[in-house]
Protein backbone atom coordinates (compact mmCIF):
# COMPACT_ATOMS: atom_id res chain seq x y z
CA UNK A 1 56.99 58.61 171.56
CA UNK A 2 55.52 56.59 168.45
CA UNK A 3 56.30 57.39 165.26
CA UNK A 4 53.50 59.36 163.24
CA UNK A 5 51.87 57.18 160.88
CA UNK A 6 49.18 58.72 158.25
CA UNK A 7 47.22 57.12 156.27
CA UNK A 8 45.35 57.47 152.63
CA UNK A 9 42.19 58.96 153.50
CA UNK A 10 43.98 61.33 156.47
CA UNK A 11 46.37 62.57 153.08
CA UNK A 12 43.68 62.98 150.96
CA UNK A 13 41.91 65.45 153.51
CA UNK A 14 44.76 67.31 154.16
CA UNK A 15 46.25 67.89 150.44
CA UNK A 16 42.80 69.74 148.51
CA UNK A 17 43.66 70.87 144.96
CA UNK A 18 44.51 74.24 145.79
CA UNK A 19 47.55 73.21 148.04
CA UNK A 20 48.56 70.59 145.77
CA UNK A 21 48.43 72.93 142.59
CA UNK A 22 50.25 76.18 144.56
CA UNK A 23 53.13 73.69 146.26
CA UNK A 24 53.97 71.99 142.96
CA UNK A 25 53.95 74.96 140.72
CA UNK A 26 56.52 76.83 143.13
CA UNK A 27 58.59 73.17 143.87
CA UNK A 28 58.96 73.28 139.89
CA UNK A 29 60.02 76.88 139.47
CA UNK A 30 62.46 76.34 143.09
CA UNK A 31 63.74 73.02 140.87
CA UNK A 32 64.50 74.96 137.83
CA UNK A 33 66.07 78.19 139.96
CA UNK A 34 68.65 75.56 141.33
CA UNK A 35 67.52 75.82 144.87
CA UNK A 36 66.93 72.11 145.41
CA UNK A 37 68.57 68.85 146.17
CA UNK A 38 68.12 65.73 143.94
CA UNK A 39 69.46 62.68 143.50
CA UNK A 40 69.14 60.27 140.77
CA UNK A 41 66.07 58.03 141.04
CA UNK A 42 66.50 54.49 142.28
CA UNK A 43 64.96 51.96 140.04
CA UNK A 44 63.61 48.91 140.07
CA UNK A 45 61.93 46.48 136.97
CA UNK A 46 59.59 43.18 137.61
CA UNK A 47 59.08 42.57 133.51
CA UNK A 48 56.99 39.43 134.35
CA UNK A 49 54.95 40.80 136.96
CA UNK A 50 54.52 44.29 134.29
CA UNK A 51 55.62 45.88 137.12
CA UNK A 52 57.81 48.86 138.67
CA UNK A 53 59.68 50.67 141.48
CA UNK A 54 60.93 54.34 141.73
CA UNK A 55 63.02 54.93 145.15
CA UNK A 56 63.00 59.10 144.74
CA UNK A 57 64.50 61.89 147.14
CA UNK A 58 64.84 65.24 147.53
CA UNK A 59 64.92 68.58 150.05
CA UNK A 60 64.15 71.92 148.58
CA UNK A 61 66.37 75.11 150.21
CA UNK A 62 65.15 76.21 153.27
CA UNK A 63 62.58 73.34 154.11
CA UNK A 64 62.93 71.87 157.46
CA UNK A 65 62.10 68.28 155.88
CA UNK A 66 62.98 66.28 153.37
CA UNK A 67 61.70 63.05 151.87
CA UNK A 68 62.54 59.48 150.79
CA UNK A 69 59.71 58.17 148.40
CA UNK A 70 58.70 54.60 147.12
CA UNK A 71 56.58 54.22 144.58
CA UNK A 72 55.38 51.28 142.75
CA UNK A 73 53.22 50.81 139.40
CA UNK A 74 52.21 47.16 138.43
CA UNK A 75 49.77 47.50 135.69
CA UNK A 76 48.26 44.28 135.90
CA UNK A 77 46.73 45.05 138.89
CA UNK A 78 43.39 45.69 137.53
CA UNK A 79 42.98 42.55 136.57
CA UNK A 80 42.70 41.35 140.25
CA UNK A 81 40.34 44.42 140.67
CA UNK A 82 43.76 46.11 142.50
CA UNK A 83 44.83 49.94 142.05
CA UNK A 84 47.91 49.76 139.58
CA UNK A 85 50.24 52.67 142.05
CA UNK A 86 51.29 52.35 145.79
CA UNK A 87 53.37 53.48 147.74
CA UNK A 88 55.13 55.34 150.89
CA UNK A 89 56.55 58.11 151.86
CA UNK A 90 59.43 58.93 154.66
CA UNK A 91 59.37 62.57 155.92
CA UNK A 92 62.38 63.56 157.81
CA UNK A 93 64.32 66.78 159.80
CA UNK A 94 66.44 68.33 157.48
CA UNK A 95 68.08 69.80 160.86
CA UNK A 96 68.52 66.55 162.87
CA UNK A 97 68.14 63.61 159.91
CA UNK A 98 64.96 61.96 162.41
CA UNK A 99 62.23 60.61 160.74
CA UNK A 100 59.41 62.53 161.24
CA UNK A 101 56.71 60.78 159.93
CA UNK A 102 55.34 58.33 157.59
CA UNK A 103 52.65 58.74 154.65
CA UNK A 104 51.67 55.25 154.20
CA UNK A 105 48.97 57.20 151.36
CA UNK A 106 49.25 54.35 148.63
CA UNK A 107 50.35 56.42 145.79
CA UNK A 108 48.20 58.81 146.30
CA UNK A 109 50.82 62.33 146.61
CA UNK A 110 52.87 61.16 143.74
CA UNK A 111 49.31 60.95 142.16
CA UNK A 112 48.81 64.41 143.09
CA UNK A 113 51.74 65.55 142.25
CA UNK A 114 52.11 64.56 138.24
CA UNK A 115 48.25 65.42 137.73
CA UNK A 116 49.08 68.84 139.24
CA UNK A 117 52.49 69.03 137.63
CA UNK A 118 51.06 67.73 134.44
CA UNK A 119 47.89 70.21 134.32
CA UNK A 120 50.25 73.28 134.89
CA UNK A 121 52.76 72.82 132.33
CA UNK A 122 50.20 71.62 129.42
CA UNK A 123 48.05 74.88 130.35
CA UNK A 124 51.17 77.09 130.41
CA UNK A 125 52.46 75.63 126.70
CA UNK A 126 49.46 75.09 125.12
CA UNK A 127 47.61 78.07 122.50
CA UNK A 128 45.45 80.26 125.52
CA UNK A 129 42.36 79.09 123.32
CA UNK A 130 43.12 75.28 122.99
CA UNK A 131 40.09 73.24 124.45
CA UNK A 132 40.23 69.88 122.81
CA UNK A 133 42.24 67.39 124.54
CA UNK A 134 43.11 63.68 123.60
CA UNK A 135 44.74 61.05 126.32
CA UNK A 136 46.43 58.19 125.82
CA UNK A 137 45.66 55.96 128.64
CA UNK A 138 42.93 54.94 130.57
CA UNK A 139 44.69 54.62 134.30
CA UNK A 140 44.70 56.71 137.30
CA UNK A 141 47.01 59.11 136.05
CA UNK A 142 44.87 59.27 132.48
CA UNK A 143 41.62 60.30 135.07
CA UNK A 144 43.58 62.77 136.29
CA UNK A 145 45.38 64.32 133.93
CA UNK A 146 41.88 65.06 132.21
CA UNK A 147 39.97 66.32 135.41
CA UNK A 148 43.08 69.12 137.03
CA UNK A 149 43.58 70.20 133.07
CA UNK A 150 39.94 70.88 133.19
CA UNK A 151 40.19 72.76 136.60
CA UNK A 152 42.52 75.56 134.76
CA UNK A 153 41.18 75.62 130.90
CA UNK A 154 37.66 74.88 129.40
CA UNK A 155 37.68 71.74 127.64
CA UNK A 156 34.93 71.36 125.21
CA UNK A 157 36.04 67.74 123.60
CA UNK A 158 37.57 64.76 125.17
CA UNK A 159 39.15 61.79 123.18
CA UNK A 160 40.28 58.96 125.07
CA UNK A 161 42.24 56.35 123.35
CA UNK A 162 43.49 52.89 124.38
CA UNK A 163 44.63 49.88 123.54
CA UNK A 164 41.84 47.97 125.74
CA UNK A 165 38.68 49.37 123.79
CA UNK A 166 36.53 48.31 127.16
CA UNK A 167 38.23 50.26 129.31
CA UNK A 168 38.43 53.61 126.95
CA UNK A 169 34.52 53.50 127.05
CA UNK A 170 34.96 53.37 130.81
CA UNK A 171 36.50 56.44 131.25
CA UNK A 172 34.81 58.05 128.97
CA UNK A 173 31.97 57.10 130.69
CA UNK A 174 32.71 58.32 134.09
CA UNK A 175 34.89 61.86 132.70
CA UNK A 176 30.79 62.01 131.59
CA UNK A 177 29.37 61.88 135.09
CA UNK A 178 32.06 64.81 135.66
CA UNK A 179 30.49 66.94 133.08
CA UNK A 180 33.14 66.48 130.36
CA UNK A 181 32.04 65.86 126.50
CA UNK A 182 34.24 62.13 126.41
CA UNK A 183 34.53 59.80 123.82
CA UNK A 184 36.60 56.71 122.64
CA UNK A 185 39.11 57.17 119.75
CA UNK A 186 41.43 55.94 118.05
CA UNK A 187 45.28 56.32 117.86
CA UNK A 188 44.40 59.02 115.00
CA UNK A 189 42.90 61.10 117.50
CA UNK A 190 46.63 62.90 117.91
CA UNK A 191 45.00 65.13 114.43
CA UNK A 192 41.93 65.63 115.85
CA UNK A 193 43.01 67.70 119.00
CA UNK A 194 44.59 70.80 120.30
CA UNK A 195 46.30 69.34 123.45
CA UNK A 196 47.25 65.50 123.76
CA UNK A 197 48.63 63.97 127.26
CA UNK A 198 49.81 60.52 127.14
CA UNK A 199 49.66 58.21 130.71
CA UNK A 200 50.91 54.96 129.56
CA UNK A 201 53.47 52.44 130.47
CA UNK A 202 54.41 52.00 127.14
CA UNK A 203 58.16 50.69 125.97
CA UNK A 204 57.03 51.99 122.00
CA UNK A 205 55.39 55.43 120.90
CA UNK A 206 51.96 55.37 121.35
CA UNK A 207 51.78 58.05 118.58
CA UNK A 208 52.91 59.00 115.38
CA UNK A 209 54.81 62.04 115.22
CA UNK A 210 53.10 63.52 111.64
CA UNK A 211 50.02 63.16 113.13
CA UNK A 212 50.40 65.92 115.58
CA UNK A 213 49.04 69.04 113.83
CA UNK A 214 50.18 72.44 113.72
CA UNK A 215 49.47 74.39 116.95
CA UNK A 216 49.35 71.31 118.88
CA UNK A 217 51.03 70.76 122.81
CA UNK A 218 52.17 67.29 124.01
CA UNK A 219 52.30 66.50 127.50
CA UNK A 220 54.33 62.95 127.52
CA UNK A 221 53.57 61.66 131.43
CA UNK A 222 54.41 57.65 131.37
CA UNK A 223 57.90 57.46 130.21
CA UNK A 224 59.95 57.68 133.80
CA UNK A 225 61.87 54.86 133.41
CA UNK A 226 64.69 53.96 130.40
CA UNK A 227 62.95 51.34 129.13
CA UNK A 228 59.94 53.52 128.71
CA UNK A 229 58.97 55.19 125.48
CA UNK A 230 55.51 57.07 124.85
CA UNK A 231 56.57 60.09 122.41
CA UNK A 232 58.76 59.77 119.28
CA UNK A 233 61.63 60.61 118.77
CA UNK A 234 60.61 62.78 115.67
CA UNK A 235 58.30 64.74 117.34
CA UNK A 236 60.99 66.36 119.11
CA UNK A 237 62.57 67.07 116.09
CA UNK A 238 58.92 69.15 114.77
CA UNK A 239 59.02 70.83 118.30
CA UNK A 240 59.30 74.41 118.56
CA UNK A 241 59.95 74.30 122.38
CA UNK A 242 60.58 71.82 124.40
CA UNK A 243 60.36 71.67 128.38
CA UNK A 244 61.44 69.05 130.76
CA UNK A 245 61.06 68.79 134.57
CA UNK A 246 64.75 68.32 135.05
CA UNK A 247 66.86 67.84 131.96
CA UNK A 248 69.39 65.10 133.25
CA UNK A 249 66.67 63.31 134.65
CA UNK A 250 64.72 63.41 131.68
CA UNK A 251 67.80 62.59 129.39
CA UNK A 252 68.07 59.04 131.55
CA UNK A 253 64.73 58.37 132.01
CA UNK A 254 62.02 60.22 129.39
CA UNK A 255 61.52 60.72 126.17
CA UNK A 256 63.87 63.76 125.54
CA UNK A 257 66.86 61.31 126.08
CA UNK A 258 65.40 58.79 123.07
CA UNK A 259 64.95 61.94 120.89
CA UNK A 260 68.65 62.67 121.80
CA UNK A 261 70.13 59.70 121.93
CA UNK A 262 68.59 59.37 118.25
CA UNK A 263 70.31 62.31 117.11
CA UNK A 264 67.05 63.77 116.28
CA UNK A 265 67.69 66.72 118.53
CA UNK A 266 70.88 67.92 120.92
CA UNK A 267 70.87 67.53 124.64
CA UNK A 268 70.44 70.94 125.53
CA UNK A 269 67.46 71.70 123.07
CA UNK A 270 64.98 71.81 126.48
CA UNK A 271 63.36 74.51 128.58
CA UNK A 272 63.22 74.00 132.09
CA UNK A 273 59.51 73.54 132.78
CA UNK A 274 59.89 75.66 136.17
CA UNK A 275 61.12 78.65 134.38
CA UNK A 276 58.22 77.98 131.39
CA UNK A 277 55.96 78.06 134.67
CA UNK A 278 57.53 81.75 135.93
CA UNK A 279 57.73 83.32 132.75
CA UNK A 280 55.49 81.98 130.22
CA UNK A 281 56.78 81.98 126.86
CA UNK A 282 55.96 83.79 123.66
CA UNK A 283 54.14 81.17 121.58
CA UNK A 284 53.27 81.27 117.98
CA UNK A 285 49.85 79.83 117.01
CA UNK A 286 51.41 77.27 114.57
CA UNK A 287 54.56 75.58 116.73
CA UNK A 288 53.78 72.61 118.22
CA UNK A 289 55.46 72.19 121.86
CA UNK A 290 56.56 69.04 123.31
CA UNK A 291 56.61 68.58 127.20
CA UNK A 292 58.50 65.64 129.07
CA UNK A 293 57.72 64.82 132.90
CA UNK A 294 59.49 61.94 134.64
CA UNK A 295 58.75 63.48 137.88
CA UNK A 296 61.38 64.79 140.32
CA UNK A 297 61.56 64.08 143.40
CA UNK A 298 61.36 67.90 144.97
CA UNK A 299 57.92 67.70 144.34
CA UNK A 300 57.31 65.13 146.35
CA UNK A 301 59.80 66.71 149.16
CA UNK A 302 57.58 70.13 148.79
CA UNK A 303 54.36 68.30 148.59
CA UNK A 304 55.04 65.76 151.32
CA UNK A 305 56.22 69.18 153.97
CA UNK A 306 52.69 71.28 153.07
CA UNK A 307 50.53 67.92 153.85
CA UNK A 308 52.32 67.56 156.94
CA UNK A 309 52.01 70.51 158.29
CA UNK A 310 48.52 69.98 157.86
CA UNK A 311 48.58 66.69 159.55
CA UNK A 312 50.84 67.13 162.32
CA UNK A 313 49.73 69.48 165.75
C-alpha cells in the first residue's frame, strides 16, 4: 500500500477557517493545561541565503497521531518571484509509530496555524472596542494576520509599515480589494493604533517601546528563532500582562527571553496564552499587553490530525 501523499491545494480544501480557528484555539488551551508533548524546536540558519529552518514536533493527549514538521522561511525569495515559507509535514500513529501520511502543503498549515493563533490571542488581549490595527511586515504572515483579525473584530483603520516602501503600498493595496481601509505608514504608526502585530524577520526591534500608547496590545509574530528580535525589550517592562505560547520556548526563542535576559523583566512574568484563551482576563482600558508567539509545535500536531481526517477515507 503507498504511502498517502497530499498536496497544497488538497490541504487548503480540507482546513476552511472555521476548523483551523476551533483546532488551534483548543491545541493552545490543551498546551497551556499540560496535556501535550513538546520537544524543543530543531533549528537551522542559512545567514547568506537570509534564510531558515524549524524541525518542530509534538502529540497532544489522546490524539491517535502525532507530527514531525519542517518548515522553511527564506525571505529573499520574492525576489525570484518565489513564496518566502515551505514546507512538510509527517503525520504518524501515536499507537504503532507508522507514518501515516504526508502533507507536502508548502507552508501552508503552519501558515494557518500562526494567522489563527495570532488572530485569537490579539482579539482576546486587546480593549473589546479596539479597531485600529498597525502591521509590521508586508509577507504572507503580515496578509494574514490582518485578514483572520478582521474575521473576529471590526477593523476600521489599517496601517501597514515596512521597510520596502513598494511593497507596503502593495498590501495595502490588495487588504483594499478585501474591503479593509489600508494605508502605508511609517514606523510611528505604533502611536497611531489600538492593536499592532509585527510579521518580520527582523534580528533588531522594529519598534520603539514609548511609542506604544496607553491601552495598546502587541502581538510580536516573527521572532521564533534566537537570533530574532521584533519587540523591545522595554516594552515588556511597560506591559501590564504578558502571554506567551509556551514560556520555555519563548524564553529560547522570542522576545520574552531578550526582555529577560535584559533584566528588564523576570522569567516567570508571562501568562500562558492558552489559559488567556479559556478565561479571558480582566483588562483595564489603560495597560498595554504584550503577546509573544514562536509557535509550538502542538498546533501543528492538532491541526495536521483535523485536516487529515478530512483527507483520509
Amino acid at each position: 500500500m503507498s504511502l498517502p501523499l497530499f498536496d497544497r491545494p488538497a490541504i487548503a480544501e480540507a482546513a476552511p477557517p472555521h476548523l483551523v480557528m476551533k483546532t488551534v484555539r483548543e491545541a493552545l488551551i490543551a498546551h497551556a493545561e499540560g496535556r501535550t508533548t513538546v520537544p524543543a524546536p530543531l533549528h537551522l540558519d542559512f545567514p547568506d541565503a537570509e534564510g531558515d529552518c524549524h524541525v518542530k514536533a509534538g502529540w497532544i493527549a489522546g490524539s491517535d497521531t502525532f507530527t514531525v514538521k519542517i518548515a522553511t522561511g527564506f525571505y529573499r525569495n520574492h525576489h525570484e518571484g518565489l513564496p518566502s515559507n515551505h514546507g512538510l509535514v509527517c503525520a504518524l500513529d501515536a499507537r504503532t509509530g507508522r507514518v501515516r501520511a504526508l502533507l507536502n502543503d508548502g507552508g501552508l498549515l503552519t501558515a494557518l496555524r500562526t494567522a489563527a493563533a495570532g488572530a485569537l490571542i490579539t482579539h482576546a488581549l486587546a480593549r473589546p472596542d479596539a479597531t485600529t490595527l498597525a502591521v509590521f511586515g508586508t509577507g504572507e504572515q503580515a496578509r494574514l494576520q490582518v485578514t483572520w483579525l478582521a474575521r473576529l473584530r471590526p477593523l476600521t483603520d489599517v496601517l501597514v509599515h515596512s521597510r520596502a516602501p513598494h511593497r507596503a503600498q502593495d498590501l495595502c493595496a490588495w487588504l483594499n480589494t478585501q474591503g479593509l481601509h489600508a494605508r502605508p505608514a511609517g514606523a510611528r504608526a505604533a502611536a497611531e493604533t489600538d492593536i499592532i502585530v509585527t510579521a518580520t524577520p527582523a534580528t533588531t526591534p522594529v519598534l520603539e517601546a514609548q511609542a506604544v500608547g496607553e491601552g495598546t496590545h502587541v502581538t510580536g509574530i516573527g521572532a521564533d528563532m534566537p537570533h530574532k528580535n521584533e519587540l523591545p525589550a522595554a516594552l515588556f517592562g511597560r506591559a501590564q500582562l504578558i502571554a506567551t505560547d509556551d514560556r520555555e520556548q519563548c524564553l529560547d526563542h522570542g522576545d520574552f527571553g531578550h526582555a529577560v535576559r535584559s533584566g528588564i523583566v523576570d522569567r516567570h512574568a508571562d501568562h500562558a496564552a492558552g489559559l488567556l484563551l479559556k478565561d479571558p482576563p480582566h483588562r483595564p482600558r489603560t495597560a498595554i499587553t504584550v503577546a509573544d508567539l514562536t509557535g509550538v509545535g502542538a498546533l501543528d500536531a492538532a491541526l495536521s490530525s483535523a485536516v487529515l481526517r478530512n483527507l483520509l477515507p
